[in-house]
ModelCIF file with pLDDT and N, C-alpha, C, O atoms, coordinates in Angstrom:
data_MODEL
#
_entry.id   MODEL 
#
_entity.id                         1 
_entity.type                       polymer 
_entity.pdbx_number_of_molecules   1 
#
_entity_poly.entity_id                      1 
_entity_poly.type                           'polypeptide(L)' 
_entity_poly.nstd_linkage                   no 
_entity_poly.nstd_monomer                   no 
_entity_poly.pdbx_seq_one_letter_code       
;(UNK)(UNK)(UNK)(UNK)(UNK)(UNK)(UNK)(UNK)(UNK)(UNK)(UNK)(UNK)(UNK)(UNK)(UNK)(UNK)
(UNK)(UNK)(UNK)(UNK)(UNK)(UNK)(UNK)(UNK)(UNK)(UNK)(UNK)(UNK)(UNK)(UNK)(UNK)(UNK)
(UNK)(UNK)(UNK)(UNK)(UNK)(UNK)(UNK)(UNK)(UNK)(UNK)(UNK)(UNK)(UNK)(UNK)(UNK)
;
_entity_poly.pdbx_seq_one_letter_code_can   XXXXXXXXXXXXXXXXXXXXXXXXXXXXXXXXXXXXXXXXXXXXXXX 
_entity_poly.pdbx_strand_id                 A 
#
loop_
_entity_poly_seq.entity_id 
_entity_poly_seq.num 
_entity_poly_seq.mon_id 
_entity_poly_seq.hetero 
1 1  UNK n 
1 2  UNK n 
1 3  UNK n 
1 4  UNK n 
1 5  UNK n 
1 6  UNK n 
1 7  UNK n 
1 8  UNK n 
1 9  UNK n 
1 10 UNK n 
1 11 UNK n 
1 12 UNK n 
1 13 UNK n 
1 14 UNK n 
1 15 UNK n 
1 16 UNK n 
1 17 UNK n 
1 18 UNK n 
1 19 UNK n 
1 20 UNK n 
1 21 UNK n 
1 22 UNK n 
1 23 UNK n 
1 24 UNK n 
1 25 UNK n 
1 26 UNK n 
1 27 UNK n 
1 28 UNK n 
1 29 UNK n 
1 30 UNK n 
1 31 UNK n 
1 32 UNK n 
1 33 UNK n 
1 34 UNK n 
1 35 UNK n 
1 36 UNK n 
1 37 UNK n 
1 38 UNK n 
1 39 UNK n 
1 40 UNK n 
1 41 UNK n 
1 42 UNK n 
1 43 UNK n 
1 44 UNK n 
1 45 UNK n 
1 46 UNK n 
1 47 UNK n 
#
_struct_asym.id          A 
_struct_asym.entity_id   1 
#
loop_
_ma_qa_metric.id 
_ma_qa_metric.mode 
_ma_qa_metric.name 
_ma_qa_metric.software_group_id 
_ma_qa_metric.type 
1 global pLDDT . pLDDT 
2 local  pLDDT . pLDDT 
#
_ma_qa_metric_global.metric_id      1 
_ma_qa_metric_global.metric_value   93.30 
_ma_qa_metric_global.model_id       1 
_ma_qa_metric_global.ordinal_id     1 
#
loop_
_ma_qa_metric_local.label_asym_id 
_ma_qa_metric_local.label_comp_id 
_ma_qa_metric_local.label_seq_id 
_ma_qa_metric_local.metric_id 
_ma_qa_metric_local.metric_value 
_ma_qa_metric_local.model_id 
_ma_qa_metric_local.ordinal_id 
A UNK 1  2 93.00 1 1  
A UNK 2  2 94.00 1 2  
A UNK 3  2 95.00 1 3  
A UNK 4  2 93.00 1 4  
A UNK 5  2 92.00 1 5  
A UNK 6  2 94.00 1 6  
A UNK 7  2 93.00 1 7  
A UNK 8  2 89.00 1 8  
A UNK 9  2 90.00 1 9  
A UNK 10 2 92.00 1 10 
A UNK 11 2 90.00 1 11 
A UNK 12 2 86.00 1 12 
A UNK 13 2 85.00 1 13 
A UNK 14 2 88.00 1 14 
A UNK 15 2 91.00 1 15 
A UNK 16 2 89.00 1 16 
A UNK 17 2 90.00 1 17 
A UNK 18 2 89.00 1 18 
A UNK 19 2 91.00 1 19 
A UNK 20 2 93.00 1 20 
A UNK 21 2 95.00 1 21 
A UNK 22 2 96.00 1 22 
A UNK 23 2 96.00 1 23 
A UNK 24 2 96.00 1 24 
A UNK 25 2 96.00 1 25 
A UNK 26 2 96.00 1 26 
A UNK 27 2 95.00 1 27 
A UNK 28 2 96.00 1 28 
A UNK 29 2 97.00 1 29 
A UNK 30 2 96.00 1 30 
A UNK 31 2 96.00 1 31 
A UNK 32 2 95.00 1 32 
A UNK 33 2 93.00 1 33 
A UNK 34 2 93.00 1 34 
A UNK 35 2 95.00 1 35 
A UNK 36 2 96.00 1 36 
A UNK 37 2 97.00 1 37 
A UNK 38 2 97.00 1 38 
A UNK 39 2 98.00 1 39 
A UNK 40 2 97.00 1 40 
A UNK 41 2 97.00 1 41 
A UNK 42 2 96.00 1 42 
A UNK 43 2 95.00 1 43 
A UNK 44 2 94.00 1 44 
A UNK 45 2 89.00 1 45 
A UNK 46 2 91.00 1 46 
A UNK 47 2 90.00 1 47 
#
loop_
_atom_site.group_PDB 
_atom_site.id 
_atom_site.type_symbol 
_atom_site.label_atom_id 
_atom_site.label_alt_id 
_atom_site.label_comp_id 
_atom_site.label_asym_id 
_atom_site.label_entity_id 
_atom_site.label_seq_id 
_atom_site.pdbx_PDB_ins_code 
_atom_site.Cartn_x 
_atom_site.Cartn_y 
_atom_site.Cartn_z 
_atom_site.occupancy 
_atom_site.B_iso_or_equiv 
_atom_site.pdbx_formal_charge 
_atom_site.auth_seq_id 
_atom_site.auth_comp_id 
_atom_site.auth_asym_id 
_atom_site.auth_atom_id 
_atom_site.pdbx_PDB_model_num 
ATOM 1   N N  . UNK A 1 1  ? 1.868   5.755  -4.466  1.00 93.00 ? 1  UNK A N  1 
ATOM 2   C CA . UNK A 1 1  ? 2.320   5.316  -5.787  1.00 93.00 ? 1  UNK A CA 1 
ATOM 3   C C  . UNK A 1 1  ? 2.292   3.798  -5.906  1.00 93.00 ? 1  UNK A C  1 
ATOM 4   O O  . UNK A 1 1  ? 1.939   3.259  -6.955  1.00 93.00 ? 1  UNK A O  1 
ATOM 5   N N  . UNK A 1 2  ? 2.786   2.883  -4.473  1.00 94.00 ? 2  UNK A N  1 
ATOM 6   C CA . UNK A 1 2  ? 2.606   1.764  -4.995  1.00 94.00 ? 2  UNK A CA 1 
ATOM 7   C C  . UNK A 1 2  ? 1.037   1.076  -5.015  1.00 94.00 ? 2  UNK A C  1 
ATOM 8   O O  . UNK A 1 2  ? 0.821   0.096  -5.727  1.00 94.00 ? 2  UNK A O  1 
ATOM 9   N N  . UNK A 1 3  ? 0.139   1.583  -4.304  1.00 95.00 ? 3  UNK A N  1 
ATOM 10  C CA . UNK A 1 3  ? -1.084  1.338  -4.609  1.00 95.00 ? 3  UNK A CA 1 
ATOM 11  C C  . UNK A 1 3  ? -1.339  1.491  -5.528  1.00 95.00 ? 3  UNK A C  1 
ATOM 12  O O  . UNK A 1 3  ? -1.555  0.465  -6.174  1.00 95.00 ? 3  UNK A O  1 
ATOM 13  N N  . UNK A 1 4  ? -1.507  2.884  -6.286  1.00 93.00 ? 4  UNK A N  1 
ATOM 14  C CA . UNK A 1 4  ? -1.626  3.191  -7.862  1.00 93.00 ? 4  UNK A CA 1 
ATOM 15  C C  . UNK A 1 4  ? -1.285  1.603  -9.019  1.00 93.00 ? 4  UNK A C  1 
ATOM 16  O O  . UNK A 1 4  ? -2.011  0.978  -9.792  1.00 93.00 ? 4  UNK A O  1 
ATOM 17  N N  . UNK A 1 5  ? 0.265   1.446  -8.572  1.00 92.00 ? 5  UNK A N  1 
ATOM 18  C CA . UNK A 1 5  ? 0.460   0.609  -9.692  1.00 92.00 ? 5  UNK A CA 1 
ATOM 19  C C  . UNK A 1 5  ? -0.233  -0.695 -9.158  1.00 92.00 ? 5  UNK A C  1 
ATOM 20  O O  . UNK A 1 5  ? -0.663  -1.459 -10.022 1.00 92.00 ? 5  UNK A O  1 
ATOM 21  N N  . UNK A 1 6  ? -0.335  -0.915 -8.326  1.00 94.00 ? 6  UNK A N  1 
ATOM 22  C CA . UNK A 1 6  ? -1.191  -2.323 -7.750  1.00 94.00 ? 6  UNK A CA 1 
ATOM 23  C C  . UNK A 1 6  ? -2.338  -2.418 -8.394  1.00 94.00 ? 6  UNK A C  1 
ATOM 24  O O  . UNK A 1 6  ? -2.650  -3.300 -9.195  1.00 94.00 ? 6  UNK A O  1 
ATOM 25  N N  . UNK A 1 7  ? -3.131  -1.281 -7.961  1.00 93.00 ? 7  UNK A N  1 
ATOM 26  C CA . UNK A 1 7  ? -4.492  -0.893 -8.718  1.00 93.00 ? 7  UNK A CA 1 
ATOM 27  C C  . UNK A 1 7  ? -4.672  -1.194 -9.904  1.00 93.00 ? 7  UNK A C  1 
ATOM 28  O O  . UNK A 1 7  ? -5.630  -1.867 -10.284 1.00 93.00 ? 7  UNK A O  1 
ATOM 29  N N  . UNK A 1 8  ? -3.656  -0.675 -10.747 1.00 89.00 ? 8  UNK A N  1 
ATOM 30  C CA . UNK A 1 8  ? -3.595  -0.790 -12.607 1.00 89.00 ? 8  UNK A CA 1 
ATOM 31  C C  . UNK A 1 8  ? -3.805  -2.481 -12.699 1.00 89.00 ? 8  UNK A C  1 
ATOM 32  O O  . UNK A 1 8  ? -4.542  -3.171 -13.403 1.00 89.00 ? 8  UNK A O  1 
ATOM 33  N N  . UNK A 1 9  ? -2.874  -2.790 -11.725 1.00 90.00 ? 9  UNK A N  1 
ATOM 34  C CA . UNK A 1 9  ? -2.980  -4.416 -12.040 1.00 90.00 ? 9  UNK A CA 1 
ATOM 35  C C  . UNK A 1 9  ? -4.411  -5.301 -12.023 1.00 90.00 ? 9  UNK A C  1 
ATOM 36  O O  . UNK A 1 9  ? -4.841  -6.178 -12.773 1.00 90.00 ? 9  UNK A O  1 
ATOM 37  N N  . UNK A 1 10 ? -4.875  -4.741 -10.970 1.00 92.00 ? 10 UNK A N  1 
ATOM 38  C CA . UNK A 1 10 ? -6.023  -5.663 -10.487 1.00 92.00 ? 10 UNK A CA 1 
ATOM 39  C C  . UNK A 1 10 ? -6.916  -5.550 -11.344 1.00 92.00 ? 10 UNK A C  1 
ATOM 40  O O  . UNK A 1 10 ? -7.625  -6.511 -11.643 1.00 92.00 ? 10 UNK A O  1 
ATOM 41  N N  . UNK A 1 11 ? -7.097  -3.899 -12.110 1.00 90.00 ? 11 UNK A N  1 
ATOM 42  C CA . UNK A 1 11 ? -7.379  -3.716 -13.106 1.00 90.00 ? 11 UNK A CA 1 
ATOM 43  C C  . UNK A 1 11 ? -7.882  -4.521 -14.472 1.00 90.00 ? 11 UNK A C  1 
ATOM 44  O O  . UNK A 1 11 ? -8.968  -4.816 -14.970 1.00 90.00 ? 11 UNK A O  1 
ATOM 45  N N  . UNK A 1 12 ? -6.347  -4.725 -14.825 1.00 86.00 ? 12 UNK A N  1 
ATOM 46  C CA . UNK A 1 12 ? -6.425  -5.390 -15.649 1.00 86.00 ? 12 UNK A CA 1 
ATOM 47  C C  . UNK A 1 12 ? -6.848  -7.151 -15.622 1.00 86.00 ? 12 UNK A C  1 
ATOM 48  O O  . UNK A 1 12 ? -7.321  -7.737 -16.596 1.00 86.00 ? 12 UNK A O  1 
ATOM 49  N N  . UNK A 1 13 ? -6.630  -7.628 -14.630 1.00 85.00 ? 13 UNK A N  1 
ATOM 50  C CA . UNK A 1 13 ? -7.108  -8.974 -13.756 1.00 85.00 ? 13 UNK A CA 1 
ATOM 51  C C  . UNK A 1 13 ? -8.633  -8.790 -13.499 1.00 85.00 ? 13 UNK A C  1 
ATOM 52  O O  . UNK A 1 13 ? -9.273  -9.836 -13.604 1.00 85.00 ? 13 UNK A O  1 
ATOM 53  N N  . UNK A 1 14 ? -9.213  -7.881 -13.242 1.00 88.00 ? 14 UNK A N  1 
ATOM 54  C CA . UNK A 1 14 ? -11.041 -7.374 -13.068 1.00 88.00 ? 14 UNK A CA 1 
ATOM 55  C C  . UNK A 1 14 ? -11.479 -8.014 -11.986 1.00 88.00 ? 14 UNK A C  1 
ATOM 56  O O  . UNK A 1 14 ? -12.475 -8.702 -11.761 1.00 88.00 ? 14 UNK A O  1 
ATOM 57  N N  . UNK A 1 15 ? -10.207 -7.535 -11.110 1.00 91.00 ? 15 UNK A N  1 
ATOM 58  C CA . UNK A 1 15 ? -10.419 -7.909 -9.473  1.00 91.00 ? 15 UNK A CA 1 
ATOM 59  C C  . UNK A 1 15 ? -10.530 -6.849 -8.268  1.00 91.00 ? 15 UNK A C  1 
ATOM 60  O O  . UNK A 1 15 ? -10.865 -6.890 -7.084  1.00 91.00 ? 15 UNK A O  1 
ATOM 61  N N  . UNK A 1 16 ? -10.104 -5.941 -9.122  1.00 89.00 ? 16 UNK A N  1 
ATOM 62  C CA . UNK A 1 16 ? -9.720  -4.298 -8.472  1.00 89.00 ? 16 UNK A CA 1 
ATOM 63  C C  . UNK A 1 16 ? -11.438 -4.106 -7.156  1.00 89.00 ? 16 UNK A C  1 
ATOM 64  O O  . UNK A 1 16 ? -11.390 -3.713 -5.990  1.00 89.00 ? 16 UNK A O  1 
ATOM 65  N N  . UNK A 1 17 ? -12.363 -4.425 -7.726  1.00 90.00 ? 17 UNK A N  1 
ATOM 66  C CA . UNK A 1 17 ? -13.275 -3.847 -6.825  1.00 90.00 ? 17 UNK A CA 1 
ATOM 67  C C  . UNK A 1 17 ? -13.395 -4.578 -5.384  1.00 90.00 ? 17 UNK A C  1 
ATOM 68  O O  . UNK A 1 17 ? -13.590 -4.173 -4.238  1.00 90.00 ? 17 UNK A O  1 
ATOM 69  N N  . UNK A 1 18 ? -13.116 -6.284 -6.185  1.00 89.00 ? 18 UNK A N  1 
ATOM 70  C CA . UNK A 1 18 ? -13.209 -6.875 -4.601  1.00 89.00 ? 18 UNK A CA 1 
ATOM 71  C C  . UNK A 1 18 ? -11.621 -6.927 -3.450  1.00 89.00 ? 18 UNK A C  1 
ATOM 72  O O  . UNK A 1 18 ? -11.235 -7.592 -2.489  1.00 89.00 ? 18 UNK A O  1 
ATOM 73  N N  . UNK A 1 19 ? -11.137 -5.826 -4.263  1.00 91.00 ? 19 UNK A N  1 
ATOM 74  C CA . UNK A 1 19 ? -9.779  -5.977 -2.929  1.00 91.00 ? 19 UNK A CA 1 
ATOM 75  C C  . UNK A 1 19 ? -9.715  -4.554 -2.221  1.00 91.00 ? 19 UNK A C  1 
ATOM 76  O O  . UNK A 1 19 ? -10.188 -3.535 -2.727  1.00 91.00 ? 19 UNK A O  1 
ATOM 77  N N  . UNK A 1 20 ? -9.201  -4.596 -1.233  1.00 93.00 ? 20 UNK A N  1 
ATOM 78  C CA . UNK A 1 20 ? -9.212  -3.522 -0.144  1.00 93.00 ? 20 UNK A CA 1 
ATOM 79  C C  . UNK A 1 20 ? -7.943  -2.662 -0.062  1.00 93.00 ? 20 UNK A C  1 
ATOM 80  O O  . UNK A 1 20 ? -7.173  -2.973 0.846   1.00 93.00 ? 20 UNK A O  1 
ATOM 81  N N  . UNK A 1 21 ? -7.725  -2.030 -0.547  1.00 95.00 ? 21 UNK A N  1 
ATOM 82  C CA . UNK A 1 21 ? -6.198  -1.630 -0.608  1.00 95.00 ? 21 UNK A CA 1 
ATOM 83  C C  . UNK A 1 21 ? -6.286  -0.010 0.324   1.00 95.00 ? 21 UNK A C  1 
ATOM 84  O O  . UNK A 1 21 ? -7.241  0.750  0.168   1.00 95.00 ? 21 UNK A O  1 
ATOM 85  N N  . UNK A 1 22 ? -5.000  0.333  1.367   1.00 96.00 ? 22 UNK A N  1 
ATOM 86  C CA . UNK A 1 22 ? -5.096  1.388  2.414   1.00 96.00 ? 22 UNK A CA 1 
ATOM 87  C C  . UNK A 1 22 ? -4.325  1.856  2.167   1.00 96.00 ? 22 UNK A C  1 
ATOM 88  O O  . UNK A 1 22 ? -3.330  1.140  2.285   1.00 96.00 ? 22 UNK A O  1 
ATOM 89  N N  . UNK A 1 23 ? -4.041  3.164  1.698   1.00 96.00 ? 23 UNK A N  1 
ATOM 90  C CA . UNK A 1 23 ? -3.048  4.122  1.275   1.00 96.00 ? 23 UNK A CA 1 
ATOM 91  C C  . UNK A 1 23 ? -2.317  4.513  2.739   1.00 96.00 ? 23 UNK A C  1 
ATOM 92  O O  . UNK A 1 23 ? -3.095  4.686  3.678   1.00 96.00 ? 23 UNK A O  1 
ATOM 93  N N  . UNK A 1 24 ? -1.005  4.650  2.979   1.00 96.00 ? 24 UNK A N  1 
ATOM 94  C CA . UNK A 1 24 ? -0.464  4.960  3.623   1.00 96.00 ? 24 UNK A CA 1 
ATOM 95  C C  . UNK A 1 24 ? 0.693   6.084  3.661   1.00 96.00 ? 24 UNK A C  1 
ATOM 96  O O  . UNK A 1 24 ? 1.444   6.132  2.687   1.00 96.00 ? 24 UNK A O  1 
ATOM 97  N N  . UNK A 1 25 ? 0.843   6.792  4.492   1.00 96.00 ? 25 UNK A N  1 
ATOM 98  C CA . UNK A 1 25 ? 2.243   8.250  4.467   1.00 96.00 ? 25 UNK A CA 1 
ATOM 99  C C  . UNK A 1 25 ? 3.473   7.289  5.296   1.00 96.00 ? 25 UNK A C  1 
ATOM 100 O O  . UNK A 1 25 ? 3.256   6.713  6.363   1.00 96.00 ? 25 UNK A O  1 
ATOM 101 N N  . UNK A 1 26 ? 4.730   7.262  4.588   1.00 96.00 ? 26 UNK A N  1 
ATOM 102 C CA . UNK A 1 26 ? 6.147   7.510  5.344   1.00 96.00 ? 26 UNK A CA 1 
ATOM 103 C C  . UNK A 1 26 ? 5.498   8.314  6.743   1.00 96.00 ? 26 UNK A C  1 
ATOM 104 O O  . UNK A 1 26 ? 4.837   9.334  6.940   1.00 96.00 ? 26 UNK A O  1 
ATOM 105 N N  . UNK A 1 27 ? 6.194   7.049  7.710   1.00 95.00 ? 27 UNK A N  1 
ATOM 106 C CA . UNK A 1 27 ? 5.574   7.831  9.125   1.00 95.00 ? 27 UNK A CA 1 
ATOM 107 C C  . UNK A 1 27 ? 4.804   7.532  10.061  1.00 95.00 ? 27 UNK A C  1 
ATOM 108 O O  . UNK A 1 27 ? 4.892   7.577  11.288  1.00 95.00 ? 27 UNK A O  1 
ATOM 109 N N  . UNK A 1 28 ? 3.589   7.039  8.926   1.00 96.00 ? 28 UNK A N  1 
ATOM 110 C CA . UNK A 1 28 ? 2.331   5.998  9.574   1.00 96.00 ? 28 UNK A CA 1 
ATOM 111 C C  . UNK A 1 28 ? 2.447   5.012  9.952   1.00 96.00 ? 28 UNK A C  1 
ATOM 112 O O  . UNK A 1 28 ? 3.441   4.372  9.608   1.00 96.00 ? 28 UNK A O  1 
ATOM 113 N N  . UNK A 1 29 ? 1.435   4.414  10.877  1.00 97.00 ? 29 UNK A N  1 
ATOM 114 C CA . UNK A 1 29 ? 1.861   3.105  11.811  1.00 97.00 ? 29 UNK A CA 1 
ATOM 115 C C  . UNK A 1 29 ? -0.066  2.551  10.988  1.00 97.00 ? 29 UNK A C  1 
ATOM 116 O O  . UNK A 1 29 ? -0.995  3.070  10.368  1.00 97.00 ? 29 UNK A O  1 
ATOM 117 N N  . UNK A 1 30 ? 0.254   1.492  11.453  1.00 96.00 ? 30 UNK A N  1 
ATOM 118 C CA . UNK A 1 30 ? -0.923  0.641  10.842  1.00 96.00 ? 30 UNK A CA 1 
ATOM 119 C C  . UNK A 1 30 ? -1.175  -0.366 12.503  1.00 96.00 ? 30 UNK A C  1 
ATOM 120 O O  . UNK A 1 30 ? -0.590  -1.449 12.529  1.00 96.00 ? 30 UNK A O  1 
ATOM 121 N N  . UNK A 1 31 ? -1.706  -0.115 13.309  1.00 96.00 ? 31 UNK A N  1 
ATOM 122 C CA . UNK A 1 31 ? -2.126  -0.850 14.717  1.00 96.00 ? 31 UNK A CA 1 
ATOM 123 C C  . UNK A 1 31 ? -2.982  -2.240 14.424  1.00 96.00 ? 31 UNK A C  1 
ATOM 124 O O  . UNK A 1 31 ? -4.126  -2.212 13.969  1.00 96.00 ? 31 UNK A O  1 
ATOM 125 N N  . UNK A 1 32 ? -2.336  -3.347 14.717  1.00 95.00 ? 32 UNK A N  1 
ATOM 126 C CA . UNK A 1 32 ? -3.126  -4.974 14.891  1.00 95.00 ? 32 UNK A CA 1 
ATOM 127 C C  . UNK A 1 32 ? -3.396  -4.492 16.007  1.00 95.00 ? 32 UNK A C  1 
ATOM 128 O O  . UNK A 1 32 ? -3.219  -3.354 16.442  1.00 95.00 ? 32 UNK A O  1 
ATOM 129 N N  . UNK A 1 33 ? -3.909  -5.548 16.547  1.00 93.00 ? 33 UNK A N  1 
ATOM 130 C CA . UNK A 1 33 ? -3.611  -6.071 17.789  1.00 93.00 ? 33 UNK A CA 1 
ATOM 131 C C  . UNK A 1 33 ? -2.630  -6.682 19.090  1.00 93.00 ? 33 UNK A C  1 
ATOM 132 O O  . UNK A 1 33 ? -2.762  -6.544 20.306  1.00 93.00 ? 33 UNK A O  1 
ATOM 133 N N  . UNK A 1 34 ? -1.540  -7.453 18.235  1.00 93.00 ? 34 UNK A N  1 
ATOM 134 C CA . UNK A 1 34 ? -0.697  -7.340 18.606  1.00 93.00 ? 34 UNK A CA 1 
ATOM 135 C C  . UNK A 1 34 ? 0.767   -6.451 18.343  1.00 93.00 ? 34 UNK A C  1 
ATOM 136 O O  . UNK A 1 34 ? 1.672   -5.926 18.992  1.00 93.00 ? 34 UNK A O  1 
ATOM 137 N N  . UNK A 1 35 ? 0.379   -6.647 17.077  1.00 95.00 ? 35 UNK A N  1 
ATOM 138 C CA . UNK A 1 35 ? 1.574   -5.938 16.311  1.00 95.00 ? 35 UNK A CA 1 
ATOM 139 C C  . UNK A 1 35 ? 1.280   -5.033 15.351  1.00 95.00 ? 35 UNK A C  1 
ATOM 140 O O  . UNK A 1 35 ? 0.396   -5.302 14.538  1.00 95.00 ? 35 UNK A O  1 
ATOM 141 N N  . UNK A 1 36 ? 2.138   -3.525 15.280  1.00 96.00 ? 36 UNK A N  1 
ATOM 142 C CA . UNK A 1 36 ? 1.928   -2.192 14.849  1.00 96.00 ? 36 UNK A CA 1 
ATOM 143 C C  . UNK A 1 36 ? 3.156   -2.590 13.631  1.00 96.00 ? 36 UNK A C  1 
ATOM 144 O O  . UNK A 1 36 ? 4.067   -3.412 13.544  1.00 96.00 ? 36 UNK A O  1 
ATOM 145 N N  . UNK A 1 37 ? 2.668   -1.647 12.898  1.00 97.00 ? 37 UNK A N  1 
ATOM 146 C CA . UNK A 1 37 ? 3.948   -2.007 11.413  1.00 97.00 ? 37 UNK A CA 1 
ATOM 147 C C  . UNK A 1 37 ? 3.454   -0.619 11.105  1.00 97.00 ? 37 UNK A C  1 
ATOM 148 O O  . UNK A 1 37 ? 2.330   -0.141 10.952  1.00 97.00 ? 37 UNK A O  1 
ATOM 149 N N  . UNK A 1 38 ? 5.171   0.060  11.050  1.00 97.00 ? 38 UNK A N  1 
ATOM 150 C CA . UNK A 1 38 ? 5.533   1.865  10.850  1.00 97.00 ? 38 UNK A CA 1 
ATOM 151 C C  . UNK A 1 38 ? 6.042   1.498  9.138   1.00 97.00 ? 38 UNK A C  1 
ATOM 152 O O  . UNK A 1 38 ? 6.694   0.616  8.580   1.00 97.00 ? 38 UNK A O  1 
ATOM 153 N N  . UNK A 1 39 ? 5.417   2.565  8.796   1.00 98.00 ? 39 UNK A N  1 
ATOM 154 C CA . UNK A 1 39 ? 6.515   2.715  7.761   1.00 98.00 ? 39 UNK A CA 1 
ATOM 155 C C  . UNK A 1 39 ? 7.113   4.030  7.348   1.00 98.00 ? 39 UNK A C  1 
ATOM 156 O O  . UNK A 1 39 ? 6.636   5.158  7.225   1.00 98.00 ? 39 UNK A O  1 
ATOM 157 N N  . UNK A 1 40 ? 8.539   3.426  7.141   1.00 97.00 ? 40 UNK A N  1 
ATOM 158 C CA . UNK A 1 40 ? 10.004  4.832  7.199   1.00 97.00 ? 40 UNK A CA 1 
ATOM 159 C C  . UNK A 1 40 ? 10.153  5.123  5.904   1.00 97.00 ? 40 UNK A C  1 
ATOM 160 O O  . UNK A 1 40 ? 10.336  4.234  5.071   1.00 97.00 ? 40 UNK A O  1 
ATOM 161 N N  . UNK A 1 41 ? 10.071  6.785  5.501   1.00 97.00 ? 41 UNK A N  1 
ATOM 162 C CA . UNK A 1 41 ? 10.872  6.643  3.864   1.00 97.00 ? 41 UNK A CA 1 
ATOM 163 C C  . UNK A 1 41 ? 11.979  6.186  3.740   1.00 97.00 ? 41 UNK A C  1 
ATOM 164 O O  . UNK A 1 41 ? 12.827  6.132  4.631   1.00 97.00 ? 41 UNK A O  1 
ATOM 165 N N  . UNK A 1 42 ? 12.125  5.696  2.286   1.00 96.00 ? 42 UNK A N  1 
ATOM 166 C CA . UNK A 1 42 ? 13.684  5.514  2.378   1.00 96.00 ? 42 UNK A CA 1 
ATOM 167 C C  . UNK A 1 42 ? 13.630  6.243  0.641   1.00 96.00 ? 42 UNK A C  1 
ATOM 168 O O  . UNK A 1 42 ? 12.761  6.782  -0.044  1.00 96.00 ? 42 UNK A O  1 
ATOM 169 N N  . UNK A 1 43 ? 15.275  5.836  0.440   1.00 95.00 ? 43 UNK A N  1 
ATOM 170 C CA . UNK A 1 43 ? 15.506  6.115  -0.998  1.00 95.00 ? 43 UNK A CA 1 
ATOM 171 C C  . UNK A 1 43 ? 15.663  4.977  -2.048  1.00 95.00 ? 43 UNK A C  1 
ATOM 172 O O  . UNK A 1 43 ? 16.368  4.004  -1.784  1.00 95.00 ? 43 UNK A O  1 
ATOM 173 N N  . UNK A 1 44 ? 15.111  5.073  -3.054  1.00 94.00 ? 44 UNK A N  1 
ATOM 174 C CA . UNK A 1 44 ? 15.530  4.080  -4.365  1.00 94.00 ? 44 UNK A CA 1 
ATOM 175 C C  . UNK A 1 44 ? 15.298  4.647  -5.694  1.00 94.00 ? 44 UNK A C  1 
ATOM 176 O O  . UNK A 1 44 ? 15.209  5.819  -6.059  1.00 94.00 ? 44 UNK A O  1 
ATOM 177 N N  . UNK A 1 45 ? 15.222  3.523  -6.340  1.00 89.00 ? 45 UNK A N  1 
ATOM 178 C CA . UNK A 1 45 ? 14.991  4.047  -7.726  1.00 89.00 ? 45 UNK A CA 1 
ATOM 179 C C  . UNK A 1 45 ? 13.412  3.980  -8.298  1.00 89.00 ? 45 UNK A C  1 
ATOM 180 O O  . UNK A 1 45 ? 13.005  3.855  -9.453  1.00 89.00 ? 45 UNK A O  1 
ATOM 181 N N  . UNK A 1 46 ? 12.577  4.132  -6.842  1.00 91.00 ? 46 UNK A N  1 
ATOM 182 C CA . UNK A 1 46 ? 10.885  4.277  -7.359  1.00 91.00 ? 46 UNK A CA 1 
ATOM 183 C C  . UNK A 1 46 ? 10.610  5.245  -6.410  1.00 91.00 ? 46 UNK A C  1 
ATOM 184 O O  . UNK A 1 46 ? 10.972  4.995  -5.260  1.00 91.00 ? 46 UNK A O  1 
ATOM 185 N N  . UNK A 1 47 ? 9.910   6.558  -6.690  1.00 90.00 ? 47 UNK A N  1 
ATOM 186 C CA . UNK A 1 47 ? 9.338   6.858  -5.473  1.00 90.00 ? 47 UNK A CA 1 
ATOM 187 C C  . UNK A 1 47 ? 8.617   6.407  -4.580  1.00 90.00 ? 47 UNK A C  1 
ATOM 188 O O  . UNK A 1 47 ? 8.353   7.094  -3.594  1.00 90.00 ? 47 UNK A O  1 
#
């Protein structure tokens, strides 16, 4: 979802094709090289 709304943006900016955006699940880890970044669900007022 927050890609989605990112997307709309770039959209409208007519930048959307040259950016790289990686959808990710609550759960998933994203591996650098040095450093791994998880991400946890949480709760708010956006899904």
């Amino acid at each position: 979802l927050a890609l989605a709304i990112v997307k709309n943006k770039l959209v409208e900016h007519g930048i959307a094709n040259d950016c790289e955006l990686y959808s990710v699940e609550p759960g998933e880890v994203v591996k650098l090289q040095n450093i791994s970044v998880e991400f946890i669900r949480n709760t708010h007022s956006i899904a």
